[in-house]
C-alpha atoms as a PDB file:
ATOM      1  CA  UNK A   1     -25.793   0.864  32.087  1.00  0.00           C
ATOM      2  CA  UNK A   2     -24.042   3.415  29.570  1.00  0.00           C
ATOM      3  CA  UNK A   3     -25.442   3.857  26.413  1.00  0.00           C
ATOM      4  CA  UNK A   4     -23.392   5.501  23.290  1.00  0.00           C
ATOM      5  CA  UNK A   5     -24.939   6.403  20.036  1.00  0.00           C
ATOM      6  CA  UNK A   6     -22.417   5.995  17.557  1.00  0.00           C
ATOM      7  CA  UNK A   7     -22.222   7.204  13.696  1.00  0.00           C
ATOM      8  CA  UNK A   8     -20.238   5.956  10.994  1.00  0.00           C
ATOM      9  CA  UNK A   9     -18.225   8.673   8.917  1.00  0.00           C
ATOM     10  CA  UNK A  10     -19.966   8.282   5.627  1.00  0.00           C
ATOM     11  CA  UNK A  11     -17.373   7.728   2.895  1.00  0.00           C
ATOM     12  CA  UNK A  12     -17.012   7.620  -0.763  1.00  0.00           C
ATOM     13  CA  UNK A  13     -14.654   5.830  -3.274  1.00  0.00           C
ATOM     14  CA  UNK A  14     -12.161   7.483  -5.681  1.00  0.00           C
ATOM     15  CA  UNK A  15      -9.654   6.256  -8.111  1.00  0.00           C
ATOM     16  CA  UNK A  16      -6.680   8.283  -9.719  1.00  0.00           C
ATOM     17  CA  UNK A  17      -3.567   7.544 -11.391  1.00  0.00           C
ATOM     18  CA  UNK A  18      -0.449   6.954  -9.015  1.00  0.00           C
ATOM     19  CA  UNK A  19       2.028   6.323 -12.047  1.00  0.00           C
ATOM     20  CA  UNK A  20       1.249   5.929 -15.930  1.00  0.00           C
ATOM     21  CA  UNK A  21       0.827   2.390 -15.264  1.00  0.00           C
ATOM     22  CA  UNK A  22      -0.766   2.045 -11.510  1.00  0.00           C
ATOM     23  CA  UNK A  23      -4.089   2.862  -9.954  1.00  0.00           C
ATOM     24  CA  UNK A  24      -4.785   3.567  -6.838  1.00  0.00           C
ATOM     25  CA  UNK A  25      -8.390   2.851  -5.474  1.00  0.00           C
ATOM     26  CA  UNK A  26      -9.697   4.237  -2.016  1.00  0.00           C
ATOM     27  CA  UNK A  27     -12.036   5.832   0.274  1.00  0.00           C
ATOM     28  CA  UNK A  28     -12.166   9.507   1.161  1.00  0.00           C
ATOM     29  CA  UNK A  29     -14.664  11.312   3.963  1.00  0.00           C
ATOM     30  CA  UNK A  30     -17.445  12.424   2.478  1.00  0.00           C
ATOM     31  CA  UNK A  31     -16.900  15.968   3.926  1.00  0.00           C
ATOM     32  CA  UNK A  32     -13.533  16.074   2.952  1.00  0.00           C
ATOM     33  CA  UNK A  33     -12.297  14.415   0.311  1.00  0.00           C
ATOM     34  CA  UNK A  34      -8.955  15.581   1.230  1.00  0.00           C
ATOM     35  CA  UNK A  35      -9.104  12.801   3.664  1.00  0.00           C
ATOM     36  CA  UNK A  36      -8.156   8.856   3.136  1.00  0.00           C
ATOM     37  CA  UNK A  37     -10.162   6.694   5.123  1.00  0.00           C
ATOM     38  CA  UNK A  38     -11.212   3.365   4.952  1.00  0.00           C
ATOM     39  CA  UNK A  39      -9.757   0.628   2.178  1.00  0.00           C
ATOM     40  CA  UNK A  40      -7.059   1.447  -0.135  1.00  0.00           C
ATOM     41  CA  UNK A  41      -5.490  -0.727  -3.266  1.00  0.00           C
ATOM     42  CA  UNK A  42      -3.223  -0.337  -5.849  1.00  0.00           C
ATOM     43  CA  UNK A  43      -3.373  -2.110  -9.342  1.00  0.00           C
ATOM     44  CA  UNK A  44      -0.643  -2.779 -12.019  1.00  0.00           C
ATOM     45  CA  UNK A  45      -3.019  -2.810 -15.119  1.00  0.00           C
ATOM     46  CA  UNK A  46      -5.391  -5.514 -13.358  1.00  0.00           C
ATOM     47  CA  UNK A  47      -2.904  -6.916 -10.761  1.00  0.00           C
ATOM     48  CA  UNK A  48      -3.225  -5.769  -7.251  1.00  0.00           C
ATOM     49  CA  UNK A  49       0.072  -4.315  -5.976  1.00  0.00           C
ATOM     50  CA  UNK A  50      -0.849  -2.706  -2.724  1.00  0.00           C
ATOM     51  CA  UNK A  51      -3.708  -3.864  -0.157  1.00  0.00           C
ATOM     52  CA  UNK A  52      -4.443  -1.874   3.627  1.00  0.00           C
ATOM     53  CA  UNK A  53      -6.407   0.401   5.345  1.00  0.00           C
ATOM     54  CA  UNK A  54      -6.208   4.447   5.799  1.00  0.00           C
ATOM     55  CA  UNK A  55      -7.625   5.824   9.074  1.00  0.00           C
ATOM     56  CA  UNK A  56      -7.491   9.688   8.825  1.00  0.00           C
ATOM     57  CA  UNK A  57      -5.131   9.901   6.085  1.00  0.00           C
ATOM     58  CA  UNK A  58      -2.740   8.027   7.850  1.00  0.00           C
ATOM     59  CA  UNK A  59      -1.718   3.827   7.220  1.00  0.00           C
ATOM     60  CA  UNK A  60      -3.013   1.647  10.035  1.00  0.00           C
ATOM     61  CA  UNK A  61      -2.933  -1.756  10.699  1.00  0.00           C
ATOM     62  CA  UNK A  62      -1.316  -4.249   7.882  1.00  0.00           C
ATOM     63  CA  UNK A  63      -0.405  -3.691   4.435  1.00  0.00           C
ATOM     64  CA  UNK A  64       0.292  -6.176   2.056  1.00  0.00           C
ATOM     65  CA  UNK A  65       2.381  -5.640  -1.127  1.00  0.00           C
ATOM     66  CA  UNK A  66       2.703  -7.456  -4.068  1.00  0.00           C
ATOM     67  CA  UNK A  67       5.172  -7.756  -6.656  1.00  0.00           C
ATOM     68  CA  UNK A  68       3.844  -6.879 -10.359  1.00  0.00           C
ATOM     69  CA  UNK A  69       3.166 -10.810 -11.232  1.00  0.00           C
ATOM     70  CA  UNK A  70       1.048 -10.472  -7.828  1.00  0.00           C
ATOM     71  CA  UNK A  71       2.968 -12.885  -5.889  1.00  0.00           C
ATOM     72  CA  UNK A  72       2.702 -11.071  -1.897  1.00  0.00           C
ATOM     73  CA  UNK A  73       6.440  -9.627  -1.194  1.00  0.00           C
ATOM     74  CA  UNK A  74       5.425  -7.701   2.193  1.00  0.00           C
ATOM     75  CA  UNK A  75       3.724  -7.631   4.758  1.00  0.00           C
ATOM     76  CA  UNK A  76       3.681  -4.469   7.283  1.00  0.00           C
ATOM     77  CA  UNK A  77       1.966  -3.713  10.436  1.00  0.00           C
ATOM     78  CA  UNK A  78       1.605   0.190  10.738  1.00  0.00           C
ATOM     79  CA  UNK A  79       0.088   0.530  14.357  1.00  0.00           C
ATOM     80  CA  UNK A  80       3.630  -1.189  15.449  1.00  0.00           C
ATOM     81  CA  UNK A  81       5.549  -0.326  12.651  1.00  0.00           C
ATOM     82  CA  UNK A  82       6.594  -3.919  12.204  1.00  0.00           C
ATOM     83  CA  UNK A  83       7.688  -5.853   9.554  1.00  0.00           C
ATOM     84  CA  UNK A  84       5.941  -9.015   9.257  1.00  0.00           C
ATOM     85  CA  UNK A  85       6.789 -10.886   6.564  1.00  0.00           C
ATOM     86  CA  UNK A  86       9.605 -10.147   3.519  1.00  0.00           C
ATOM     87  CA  UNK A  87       9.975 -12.496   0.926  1.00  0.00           C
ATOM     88  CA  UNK A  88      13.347 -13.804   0.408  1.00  0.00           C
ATOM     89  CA  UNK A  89      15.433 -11.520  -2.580  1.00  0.00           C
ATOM     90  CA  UNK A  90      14.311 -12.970  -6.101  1.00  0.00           C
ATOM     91  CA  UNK A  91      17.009 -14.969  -7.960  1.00  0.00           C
ATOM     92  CA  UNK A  92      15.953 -13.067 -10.959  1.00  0.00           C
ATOM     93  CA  UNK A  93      16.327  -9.662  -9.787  1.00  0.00           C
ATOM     94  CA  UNK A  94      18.480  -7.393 -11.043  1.00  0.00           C
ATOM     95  CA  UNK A  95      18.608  -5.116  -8.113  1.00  0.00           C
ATOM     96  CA  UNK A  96      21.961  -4.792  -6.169  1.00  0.00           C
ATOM     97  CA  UNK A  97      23.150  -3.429  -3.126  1.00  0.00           C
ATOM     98  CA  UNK A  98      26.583  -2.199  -3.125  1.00  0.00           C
ATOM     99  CA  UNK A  99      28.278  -2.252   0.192  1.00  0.00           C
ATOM    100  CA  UNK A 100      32.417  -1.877   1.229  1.00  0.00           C
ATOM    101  CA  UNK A 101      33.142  -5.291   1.363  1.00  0.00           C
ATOM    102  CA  UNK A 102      36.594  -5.276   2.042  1.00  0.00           C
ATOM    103  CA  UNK A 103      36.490  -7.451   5.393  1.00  0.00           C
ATOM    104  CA  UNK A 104      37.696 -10.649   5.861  1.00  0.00           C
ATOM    105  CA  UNK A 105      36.285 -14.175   7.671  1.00  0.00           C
ATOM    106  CA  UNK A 106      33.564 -13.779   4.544  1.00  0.00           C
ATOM    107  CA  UNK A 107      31.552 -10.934   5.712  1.00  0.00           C
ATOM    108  CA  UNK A 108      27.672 -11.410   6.541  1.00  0.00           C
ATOM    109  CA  UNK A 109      25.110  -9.039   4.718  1.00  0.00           C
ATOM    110  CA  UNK A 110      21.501  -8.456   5.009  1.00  0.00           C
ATOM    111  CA  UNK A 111      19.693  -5.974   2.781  1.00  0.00           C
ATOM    112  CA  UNK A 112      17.929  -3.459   3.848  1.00  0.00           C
ATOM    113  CA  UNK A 113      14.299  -3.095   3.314  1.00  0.00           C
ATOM    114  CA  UNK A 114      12.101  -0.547   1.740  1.00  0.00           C
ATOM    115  CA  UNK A 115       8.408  -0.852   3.239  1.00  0.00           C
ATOM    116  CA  UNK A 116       5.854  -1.436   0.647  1.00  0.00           C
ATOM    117  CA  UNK A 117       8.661  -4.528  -1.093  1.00  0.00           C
ATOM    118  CA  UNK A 118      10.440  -3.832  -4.928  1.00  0.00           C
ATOM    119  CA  UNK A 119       7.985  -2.967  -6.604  1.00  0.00           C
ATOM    120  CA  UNK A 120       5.201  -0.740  -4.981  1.00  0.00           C
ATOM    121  CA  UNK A 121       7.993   0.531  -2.591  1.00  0.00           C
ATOM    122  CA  UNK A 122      10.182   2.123  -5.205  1.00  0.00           C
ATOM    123  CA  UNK A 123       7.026   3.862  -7.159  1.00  0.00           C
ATOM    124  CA  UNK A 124       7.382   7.264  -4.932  1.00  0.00           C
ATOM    125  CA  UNK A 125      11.019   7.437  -6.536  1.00  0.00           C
ATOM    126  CA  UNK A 126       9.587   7.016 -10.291  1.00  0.00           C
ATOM    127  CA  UNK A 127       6.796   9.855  -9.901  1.00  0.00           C
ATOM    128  CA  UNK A 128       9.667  12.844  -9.133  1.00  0.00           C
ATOM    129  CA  UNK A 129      11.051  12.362 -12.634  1.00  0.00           C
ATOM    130  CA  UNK A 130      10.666  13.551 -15.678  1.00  0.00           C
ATOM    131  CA  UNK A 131      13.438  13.190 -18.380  1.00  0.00           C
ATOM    132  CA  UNK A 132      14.955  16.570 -19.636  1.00  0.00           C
ATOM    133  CA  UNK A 133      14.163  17.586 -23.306  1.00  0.00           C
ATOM    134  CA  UNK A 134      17.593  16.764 -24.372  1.00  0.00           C
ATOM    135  CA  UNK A 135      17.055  13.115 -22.985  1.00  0.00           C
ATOM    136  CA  UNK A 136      13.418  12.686 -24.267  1.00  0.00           C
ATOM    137  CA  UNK A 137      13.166   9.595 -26.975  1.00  0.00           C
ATOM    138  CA  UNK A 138      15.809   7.293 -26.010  1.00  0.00           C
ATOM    139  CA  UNK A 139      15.720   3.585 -26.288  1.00  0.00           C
ATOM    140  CA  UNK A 140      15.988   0.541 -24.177  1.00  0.00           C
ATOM    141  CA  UNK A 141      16.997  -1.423 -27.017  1.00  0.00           C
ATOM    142  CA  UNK A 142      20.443   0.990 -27.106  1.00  0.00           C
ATOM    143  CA  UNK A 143      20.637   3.015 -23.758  1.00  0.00           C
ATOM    144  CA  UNK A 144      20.490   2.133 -20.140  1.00  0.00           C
ATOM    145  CA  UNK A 145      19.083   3.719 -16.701  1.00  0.00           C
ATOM    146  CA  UNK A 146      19.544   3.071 -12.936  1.00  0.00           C
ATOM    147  CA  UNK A 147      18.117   4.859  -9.834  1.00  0.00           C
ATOM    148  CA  UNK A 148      20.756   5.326  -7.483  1.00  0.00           C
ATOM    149  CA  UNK A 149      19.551   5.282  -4.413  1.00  0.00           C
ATOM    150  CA  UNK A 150      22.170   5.934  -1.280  1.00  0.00           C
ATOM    151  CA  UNK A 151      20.782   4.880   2.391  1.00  0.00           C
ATOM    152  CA  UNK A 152      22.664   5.424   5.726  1.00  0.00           C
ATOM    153  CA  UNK A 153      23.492   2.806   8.563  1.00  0.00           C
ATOM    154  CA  UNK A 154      20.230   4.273  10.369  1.00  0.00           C
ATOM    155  CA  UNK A 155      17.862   3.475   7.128  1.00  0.00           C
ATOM    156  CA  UNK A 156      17.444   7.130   5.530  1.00  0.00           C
ATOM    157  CA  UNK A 157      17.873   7.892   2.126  1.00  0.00           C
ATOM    158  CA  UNK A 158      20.862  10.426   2.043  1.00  0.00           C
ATOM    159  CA  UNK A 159      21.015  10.664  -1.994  1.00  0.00           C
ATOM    160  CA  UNK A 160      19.031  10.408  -5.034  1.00  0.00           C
ATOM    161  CA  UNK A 161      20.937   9.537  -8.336  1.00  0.00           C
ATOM    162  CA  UNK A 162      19.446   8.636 -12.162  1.00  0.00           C
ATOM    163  CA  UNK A 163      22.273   7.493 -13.785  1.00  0.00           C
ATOM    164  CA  UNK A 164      22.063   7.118 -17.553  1.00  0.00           C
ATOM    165  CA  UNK A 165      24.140   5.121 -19.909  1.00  0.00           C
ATOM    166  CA  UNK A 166      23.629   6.709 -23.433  1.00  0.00           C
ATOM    167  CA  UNK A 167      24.760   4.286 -26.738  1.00  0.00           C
ATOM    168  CA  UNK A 168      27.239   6.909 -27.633  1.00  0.00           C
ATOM    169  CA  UNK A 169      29.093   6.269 -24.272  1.00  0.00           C
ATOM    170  CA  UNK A 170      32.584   4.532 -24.122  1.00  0.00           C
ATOM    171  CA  UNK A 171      33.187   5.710 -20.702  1.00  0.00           C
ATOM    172  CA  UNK A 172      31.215   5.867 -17.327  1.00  0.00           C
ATOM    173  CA  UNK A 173      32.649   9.742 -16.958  1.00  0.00           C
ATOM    174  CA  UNK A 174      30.317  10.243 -20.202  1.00  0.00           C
ATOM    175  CA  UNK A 175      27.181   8.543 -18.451  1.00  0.00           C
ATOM    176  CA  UNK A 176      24.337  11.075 -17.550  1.00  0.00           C
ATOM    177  CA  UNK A 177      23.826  11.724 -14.048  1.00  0.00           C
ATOM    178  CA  UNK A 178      20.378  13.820 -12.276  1.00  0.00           C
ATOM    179  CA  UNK A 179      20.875  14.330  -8.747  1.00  0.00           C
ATOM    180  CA  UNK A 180      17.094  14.166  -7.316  1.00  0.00           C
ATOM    181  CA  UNK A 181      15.867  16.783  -4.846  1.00  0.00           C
ATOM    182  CA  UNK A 182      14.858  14.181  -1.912  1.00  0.00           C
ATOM    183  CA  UNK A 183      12.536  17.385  -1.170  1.00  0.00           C
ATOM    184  CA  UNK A 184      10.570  15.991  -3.660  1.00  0.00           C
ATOM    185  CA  UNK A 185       9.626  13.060  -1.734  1.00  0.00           C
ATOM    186  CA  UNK A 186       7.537  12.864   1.372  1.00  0.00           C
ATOM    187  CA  UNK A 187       9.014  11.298   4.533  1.00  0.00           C
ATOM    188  CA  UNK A 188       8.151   7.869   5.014  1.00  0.00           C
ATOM    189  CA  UNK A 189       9.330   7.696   1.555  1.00  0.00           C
ATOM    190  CA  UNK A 190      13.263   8.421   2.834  1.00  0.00           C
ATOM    191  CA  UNK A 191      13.168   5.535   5.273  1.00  0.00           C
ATOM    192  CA  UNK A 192      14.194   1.825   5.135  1.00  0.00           C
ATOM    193  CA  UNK A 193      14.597  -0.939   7.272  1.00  0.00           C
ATOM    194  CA  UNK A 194      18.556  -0.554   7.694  1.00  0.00           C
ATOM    195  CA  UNK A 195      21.126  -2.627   5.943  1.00  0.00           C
ATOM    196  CA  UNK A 196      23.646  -4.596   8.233  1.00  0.00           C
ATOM    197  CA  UNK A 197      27.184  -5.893   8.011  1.00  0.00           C
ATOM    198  CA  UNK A 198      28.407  -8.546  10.226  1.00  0.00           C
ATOM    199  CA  UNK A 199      25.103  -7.287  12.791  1.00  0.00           C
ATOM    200  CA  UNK A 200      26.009  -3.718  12.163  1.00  0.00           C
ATOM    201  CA  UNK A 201      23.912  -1.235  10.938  1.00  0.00           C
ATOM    202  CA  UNK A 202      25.942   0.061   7.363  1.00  0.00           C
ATOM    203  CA  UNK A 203      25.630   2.590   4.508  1.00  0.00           C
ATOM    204  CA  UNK A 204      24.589   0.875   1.278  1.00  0.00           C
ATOM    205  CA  UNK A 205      23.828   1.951  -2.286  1.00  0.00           C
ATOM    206  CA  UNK A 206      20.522   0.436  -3.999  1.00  0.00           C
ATOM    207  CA  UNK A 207      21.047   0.218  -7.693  1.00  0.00           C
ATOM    208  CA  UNK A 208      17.902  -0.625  -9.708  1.00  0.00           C
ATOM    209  CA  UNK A 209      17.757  -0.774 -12.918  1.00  0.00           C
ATOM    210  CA  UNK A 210      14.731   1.012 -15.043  1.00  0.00           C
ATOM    211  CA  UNK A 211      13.611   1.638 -18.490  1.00  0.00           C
ATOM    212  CA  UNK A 212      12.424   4.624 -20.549  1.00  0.00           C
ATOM    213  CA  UNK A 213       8.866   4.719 -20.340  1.00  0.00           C
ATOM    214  CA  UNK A 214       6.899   7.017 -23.355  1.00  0.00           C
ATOM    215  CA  UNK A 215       9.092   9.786 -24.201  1.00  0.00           C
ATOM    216  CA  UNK A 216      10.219  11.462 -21.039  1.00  0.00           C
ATOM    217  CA  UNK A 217       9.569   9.248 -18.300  1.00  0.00           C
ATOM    218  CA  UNK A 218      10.932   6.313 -16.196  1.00  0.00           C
ATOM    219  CA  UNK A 219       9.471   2.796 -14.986  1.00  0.00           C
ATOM    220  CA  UNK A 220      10.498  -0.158 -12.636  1.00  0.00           C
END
């Protein structure tokens, strides 16, 4: 008979800010605090978002996400990078996916899939920007704004667009566009499940519309 004395890594809870709007609650070693470890969760004001587990700084086992009435839109095993569950696309949302649809025999499409569903998924794209001064102060009730988002057949983000639609505009030459430096983002925020097209992988664009948030900033 073997015996093992074992220790728990002692761990303490922290909370910061992951958007304007969204907090993020979770565990950090003790002698590090560098290091995630243990429960994580994300709230919209008071509804939870985001729900898993950090081992080491890195996402194991499975994550649920939530959409921001806290209805579960995902679910996502880490240690076999599997999706589990994806709720079916929302009548109501105003996302689209924009795809070359030119074939015939009425072409068959599935979307592709950004891990952590529309709503916590798409918060790593918010955080890189900031509105120029010339674009600070404008209104939802006049202008409009889309994130752009451009993903290859193998599910990586190849382009970063915020396209904005000023009052003033009679044209779309005259809409605002900031390309996004995808350097800005960290990895595992360039990937998606890949979009298909008759059961072939396929580029597609994500647009998703957004809305001016304080003076200079963007939200879902």
């Amino acid at each position: 008979m073997i015996s093992h004395n074992c220790f728990a890594q002692e761990t303490v809870e922290r909370s910061r800010k992951l958007t304007p709007e969204v907090t993020e609650k979770y565990h950090v070693l003790k002698s590090d605090y560098e290091v995630k470890q243990g429960m994580y969760s994300a709230y919209l004001k008071k509804v939870l978002v985001a729900a898993g587990n950090y081992t080491k700084n890195k996402k194991t086992g499975t994550w649920t996400f939530f959409d921001s009435k806290g209805k579960v839109s995902q679910r996502f095993n880490y240690d076999k990078l599997t999706l589990i569950y994806e709720a079916p696309q929302d009548t109501t949302s105003h996302i689209r996916y924009v795809v070359d649809d030119s074939l015939k025999n009425n072409p068959v499409f599935s979307r592709p899939v950004r891990i952590g569903g529309n709503y916590f998924g798409y918060l790593p794209y918010i955080n890189v920007i900031k509105l120029p001064q010339n674009l600070a102060n404008l209104s939802n009730e006049t202008d409009l704004v889309l994130m752009e988002l451009l993903i290859t057949p193998l599910g990586r983000l190849a382009g970063y667009k915020l396209r904005i639609t000023p009052m003033w505009a009679t044209r779309q030459y005259e809409d605002v566009v900031l390309n996004i430096n995808l350097n800005l983002l960290a990895d595992e925020d360039k990937v998606f499940v890949p979009a298909t097209l008759n059961n072939e992988p396929t580029a597609v664009r994500i647009v998703v519309p957004c809305s001016f948030f304080k003076s200079d900033l963007i939200r879902l």
